[in-house]
C-alpha atoms as a PDB file:
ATOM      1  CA  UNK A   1      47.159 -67.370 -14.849  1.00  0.00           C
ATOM      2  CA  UNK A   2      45.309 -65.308 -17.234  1.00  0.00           C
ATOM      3  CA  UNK A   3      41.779 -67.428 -16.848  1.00  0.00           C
ATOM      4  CA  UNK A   4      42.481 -66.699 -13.403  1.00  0.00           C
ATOM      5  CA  UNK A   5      42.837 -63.241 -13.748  1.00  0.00           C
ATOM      6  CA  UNK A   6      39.576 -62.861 -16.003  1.00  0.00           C
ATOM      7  CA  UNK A   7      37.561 -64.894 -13.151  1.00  0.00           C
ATOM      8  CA  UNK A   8      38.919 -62.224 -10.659  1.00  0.00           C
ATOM      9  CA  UNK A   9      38.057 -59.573 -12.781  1.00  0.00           C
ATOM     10  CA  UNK A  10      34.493 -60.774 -13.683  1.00  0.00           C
ATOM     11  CA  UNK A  11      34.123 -60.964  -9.686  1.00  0.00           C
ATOM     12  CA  UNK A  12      34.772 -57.340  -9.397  1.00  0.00           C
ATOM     13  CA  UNK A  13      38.331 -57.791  -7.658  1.00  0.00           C
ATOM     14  CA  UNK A  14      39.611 -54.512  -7.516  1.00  0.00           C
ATOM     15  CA  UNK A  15      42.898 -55.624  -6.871  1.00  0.00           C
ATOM     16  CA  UNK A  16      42.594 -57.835 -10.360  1.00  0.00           C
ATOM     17  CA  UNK A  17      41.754 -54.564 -12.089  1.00  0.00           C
ATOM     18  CA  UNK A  18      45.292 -52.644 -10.525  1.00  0.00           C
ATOM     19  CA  UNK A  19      47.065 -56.140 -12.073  1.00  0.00           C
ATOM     20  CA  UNK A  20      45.505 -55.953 -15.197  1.00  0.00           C
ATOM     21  CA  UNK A  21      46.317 -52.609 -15.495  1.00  0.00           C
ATOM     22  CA  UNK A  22      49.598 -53.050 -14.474  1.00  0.00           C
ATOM     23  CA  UNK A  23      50.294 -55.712 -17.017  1.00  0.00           C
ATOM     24  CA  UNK A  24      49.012 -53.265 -20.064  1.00  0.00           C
ATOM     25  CA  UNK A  25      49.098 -49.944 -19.100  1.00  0.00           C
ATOM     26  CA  UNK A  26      52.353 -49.438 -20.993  1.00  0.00           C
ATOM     27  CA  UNK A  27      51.386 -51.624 -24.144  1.00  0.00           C
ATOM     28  CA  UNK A  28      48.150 -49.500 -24.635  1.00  0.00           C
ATOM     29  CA  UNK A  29      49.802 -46.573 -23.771  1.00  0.00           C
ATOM     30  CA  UNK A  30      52.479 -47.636 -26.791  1.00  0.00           C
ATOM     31  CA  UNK A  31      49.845 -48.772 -29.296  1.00  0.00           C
ATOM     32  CA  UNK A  32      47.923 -45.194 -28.724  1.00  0.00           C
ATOM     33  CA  UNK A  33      50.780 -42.941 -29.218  1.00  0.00           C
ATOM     34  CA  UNK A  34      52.007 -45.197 -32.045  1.00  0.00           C
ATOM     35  CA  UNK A  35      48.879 -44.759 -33.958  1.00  0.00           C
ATOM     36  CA  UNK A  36      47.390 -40.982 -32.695  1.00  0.00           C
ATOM     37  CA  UNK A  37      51.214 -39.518 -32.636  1.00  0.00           C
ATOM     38  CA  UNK A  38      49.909 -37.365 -29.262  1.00  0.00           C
ATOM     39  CA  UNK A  39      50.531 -37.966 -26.358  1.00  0.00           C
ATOM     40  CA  UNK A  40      48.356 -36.191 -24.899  1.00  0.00           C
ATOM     41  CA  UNK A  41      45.432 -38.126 -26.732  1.00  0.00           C
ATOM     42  CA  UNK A  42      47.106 -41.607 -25.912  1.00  0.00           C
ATOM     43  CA  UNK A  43      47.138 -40.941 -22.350  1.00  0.00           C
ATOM     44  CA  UNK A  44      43.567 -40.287 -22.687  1.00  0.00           C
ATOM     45  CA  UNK A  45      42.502 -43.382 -25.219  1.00  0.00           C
ATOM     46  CA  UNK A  46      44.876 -45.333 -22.242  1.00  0.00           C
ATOM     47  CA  UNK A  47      42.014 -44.329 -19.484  1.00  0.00           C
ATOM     48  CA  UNK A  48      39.755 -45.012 -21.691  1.00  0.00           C
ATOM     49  CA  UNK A  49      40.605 -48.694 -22.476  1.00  0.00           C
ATOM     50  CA  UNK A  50      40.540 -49.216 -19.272  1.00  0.00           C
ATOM     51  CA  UNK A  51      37.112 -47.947 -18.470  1.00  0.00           C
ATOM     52  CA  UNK A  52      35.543 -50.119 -21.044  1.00  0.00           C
ATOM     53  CA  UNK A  53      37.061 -53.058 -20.143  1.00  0.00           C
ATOM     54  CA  UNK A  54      35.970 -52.788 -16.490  1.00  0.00           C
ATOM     55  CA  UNK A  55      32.645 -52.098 -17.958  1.00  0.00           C
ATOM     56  CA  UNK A  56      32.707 -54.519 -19.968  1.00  0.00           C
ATOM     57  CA  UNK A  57      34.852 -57.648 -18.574  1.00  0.00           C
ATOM     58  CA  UNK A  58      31.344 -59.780 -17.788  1.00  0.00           C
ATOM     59  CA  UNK A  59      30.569 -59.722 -21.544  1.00  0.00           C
ATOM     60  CA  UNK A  60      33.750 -60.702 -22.308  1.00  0.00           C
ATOM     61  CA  UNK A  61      34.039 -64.884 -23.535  1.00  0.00           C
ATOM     62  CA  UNK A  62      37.686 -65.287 -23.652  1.00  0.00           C
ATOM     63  CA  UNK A  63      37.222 -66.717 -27.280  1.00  0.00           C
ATOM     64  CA  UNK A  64      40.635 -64.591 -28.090  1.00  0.00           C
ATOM     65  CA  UNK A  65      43.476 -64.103 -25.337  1.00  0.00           C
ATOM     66  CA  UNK A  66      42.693 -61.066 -22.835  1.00  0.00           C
ATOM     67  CA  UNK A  67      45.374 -59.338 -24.478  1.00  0.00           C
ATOM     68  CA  UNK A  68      44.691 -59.641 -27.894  1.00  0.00           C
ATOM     69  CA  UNK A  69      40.837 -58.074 -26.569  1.00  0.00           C
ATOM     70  CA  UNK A  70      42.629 -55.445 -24.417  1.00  0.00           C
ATOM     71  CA  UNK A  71      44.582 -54.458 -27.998  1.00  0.00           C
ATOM     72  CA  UNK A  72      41.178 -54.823 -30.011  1.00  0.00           C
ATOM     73  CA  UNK A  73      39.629 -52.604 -27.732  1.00  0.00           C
ATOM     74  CA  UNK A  74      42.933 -49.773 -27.988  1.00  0.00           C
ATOM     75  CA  UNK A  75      43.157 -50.225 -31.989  1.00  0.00           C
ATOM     76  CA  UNK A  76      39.156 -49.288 -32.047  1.00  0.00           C
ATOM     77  CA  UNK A  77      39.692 -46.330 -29.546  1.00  0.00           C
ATOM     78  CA  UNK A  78      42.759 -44.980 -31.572  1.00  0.00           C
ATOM     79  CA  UNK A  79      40.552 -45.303 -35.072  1.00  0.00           C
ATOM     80  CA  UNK A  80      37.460 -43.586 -33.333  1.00  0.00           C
ATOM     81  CA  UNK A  81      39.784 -40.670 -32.093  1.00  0.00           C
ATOM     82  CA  UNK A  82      41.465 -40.223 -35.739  1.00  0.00           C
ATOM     83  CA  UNK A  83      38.262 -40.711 -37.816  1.00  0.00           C
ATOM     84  CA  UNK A  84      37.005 -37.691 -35.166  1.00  0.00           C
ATOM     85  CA  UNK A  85      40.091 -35.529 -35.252  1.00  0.00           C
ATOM     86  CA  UNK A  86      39.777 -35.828 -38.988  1.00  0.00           C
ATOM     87  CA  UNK A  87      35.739 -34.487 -38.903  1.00  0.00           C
ATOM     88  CA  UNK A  88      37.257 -31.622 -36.782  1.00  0.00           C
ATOM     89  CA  UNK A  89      40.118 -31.041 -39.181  1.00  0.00           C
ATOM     90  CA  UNK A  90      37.898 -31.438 -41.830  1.00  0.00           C
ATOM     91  CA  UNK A  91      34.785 -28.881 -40.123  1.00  0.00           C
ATOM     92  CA  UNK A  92      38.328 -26.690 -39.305  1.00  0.00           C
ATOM     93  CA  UNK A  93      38.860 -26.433 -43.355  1.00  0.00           C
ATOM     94  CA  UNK A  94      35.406 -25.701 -43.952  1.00  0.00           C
ATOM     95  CA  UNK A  95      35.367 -22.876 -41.634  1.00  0.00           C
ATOM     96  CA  UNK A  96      38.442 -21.224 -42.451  1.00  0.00           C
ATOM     97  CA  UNK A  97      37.141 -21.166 -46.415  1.00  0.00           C
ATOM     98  CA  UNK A  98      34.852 -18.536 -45.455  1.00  0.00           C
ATOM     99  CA  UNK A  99      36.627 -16.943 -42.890  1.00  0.00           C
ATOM    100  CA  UNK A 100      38.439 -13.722 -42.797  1.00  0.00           C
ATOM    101  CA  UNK A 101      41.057 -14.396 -40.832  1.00  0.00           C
ATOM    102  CA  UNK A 102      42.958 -16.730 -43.194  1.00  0.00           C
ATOM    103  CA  UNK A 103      43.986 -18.626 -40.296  1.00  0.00           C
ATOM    104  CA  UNK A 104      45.897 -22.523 -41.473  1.00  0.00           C
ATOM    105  CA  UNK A 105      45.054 -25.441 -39.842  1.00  0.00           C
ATOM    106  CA  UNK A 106      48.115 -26.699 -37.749  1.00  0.00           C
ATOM    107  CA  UNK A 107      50.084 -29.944 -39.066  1.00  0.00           C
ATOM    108  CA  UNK A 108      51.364 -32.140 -36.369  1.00  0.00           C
ATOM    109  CA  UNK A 109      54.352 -33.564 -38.264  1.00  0.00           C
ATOM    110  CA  UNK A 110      56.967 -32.824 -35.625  1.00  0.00           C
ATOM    111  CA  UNK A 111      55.642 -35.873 -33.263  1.00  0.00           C
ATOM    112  CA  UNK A 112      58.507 -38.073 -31.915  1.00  0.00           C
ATOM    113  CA  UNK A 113      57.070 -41.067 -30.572  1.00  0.00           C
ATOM    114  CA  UNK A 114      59.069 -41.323 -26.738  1.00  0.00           C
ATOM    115  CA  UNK A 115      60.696 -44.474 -27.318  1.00  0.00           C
ATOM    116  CA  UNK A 116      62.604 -43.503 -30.209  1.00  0.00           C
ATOM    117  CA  UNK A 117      66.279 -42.638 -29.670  1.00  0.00           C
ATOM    118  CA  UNK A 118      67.892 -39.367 -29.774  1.00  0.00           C
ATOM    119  CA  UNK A 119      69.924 -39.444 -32.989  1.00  0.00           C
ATOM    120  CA  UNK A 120      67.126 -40.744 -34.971  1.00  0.00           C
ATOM    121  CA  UNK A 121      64.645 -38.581 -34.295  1.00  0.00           C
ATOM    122  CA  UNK A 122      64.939 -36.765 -37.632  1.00  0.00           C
ATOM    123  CA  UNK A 123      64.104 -40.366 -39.401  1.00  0.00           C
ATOM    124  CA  UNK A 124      61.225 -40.884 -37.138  1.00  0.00           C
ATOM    125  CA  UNK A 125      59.979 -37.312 -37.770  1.00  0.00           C
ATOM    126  CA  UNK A 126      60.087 -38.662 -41.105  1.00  0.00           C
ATOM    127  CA  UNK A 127      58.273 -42.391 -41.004  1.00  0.00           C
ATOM    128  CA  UNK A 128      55.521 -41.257 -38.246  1.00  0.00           C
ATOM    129  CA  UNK A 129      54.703 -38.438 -41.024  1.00  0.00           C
ATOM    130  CA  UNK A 130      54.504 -40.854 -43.647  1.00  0.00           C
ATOM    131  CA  UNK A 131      52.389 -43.920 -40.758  1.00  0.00           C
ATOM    132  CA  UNK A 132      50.292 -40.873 -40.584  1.00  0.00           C
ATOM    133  CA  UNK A 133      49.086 -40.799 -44.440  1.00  0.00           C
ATOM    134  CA  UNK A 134      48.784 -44.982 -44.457  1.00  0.00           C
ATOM    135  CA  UNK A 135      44.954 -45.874 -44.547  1.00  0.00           C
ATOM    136  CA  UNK A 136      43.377 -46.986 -41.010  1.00  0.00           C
ATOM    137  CA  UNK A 137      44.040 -50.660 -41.741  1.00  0.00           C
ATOM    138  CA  UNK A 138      47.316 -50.096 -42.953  1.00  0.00           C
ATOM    139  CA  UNK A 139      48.354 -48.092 -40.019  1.00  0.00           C
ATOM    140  CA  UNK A 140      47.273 -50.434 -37.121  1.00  0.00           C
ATOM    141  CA  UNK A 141      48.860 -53.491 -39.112  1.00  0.00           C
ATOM    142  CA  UNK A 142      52.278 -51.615 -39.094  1.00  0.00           C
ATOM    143  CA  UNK A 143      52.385 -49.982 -36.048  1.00  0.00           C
ATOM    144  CA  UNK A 144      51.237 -53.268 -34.196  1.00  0.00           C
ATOM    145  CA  UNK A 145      53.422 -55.709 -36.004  1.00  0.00           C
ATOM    146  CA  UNK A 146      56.388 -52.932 -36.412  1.00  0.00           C
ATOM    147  CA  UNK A 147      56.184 -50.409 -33.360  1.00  0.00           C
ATOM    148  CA  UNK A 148      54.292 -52.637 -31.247  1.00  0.00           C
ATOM    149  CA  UNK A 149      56.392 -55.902 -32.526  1.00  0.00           C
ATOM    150  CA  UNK A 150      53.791 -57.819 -32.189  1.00  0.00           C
ATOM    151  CA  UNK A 151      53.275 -61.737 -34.588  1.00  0.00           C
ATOM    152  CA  UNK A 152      51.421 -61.157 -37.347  1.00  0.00           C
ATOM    153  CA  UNK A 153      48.951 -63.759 -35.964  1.00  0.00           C
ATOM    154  CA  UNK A 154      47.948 -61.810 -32.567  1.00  0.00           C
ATOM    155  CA  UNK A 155      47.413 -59.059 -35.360  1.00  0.00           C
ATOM    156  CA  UNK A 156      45.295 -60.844 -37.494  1.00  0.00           C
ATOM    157  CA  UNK A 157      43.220 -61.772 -34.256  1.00  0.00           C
ATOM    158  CA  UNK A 158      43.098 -58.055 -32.896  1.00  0.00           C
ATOM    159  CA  UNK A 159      41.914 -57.063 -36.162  1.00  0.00           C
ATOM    160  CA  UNK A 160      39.625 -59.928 -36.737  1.00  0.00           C
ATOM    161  CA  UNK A 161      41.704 -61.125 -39.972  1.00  0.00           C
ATOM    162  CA  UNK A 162      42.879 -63.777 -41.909  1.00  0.00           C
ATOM    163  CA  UNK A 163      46.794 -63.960 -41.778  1.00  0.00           C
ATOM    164  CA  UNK A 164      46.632 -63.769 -45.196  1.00  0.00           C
ATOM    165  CA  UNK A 165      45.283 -60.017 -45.028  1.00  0.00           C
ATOM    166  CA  UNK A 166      47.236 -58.955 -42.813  1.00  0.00           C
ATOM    167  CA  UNK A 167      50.255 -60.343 -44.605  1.00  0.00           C
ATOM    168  CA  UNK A 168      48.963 -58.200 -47.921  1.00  0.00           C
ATOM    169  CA  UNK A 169      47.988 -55.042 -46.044  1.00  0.00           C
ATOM    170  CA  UNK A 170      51.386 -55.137 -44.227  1.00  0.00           C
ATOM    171  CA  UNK A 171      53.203 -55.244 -47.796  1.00  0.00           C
ATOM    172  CA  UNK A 172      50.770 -52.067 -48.991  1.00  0.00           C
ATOM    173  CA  UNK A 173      51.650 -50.475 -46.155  1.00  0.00           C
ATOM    174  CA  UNK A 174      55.548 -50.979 -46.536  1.00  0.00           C
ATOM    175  CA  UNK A 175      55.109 -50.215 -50.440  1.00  0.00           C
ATOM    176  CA  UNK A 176      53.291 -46.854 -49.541  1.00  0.00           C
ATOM    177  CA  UNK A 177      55.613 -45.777 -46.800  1.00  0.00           C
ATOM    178  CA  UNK A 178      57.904 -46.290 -49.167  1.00  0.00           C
ATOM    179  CA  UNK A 179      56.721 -44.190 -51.544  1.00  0.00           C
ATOM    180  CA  UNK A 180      55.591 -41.518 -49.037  1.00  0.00           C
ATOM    181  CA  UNK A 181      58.951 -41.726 -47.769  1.00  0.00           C
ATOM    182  CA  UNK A 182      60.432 -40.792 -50.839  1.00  0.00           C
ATOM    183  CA  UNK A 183      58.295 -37.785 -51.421  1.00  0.00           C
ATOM    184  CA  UNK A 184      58.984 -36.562 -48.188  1.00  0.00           C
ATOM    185  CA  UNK A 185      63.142 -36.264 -48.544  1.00  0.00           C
END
């Protein structure tokens, strides 16, 4: 079904594109806010997926699953949009050094992501503040194998790893959280 799909696709079918689309929409949409914490932004990064794979679907060889490219694709958006929100924040600092306003940069540690239930939304509060500090590599590899629940083996091919990496940046990840975590409460 899903060589069939990519064949449609590569044809220009634009009822191949609403499919695919429909199939992912959600999963990107899940992976973004999971790794931006916006909304706002994942919505956006969601659109923009999209756009590059129609752009780009000829180029595409199918040497990984479409999915596992589709997820590629969303993991590189999310890191582009936090590497440039950090230049902002960073250009933000700068500017407010020699400012006179004395004007703070905003923290965004009250995002919720949507799926999480009411009566732990304190604890998530908590753990997306602490996914937030994780390095880039150790972010996507939680939030895909842990928000996402995703095997560890579609996340070693998203991220273009051995198993055996992602297996060790999965444990850093848990051993920071758990150490953010604990500086947090």
């Amino acid at each position: 079904m899903e060589n069939e799909l990519i064949i449609a696709l590569k044809t220009g079918d634009q009822s191949a594109f609403r499919k695919l689309v429909d199939l992912y929409q959600q999963k990107v949409l899940n992976t973004a806010v999971g790794m931006v914490q916006d909304m706002g932004a994942a919505e956006d990064i969601t659109q923009e997926v999209f756009v590059v794979v129609y752009k780009n679907i000829l180029s595409f060889k199918a040497q990984s699953s479409l999915s596992t490219w589709v997820y590629r694709i969303t993991v590189n958006k999310c890191l582009d949009h936090l590497r440039s929100k950090n230049r902002l924040k960073r250009g933000g600092l700068f500017s407010s050094l020699f400012s006179n306003d004395g004007g703070e940069l905003p923290d965004r540690f009250d995002f919720v992501h949507p799926g999480v239930v009411l009566e732990n939304r304190e604890n998530a509060r908590y753990l997306f503040k602490a996914i937030n500090q994780l390095p880039d590599n150790q972010r996507t590899v939680f939030v895909l194998t842990h928000i996402e629940d995703l095997p560890q083996k579609e996340v070693a091919e998203i991220m273009n790893l051995s198993l055996k990496a992602i297996e060790s940046l999965l444990q850093r990840a848990k051993a920071n959280l758990r150490k953010y975590l604990s500086e947090i409460r």
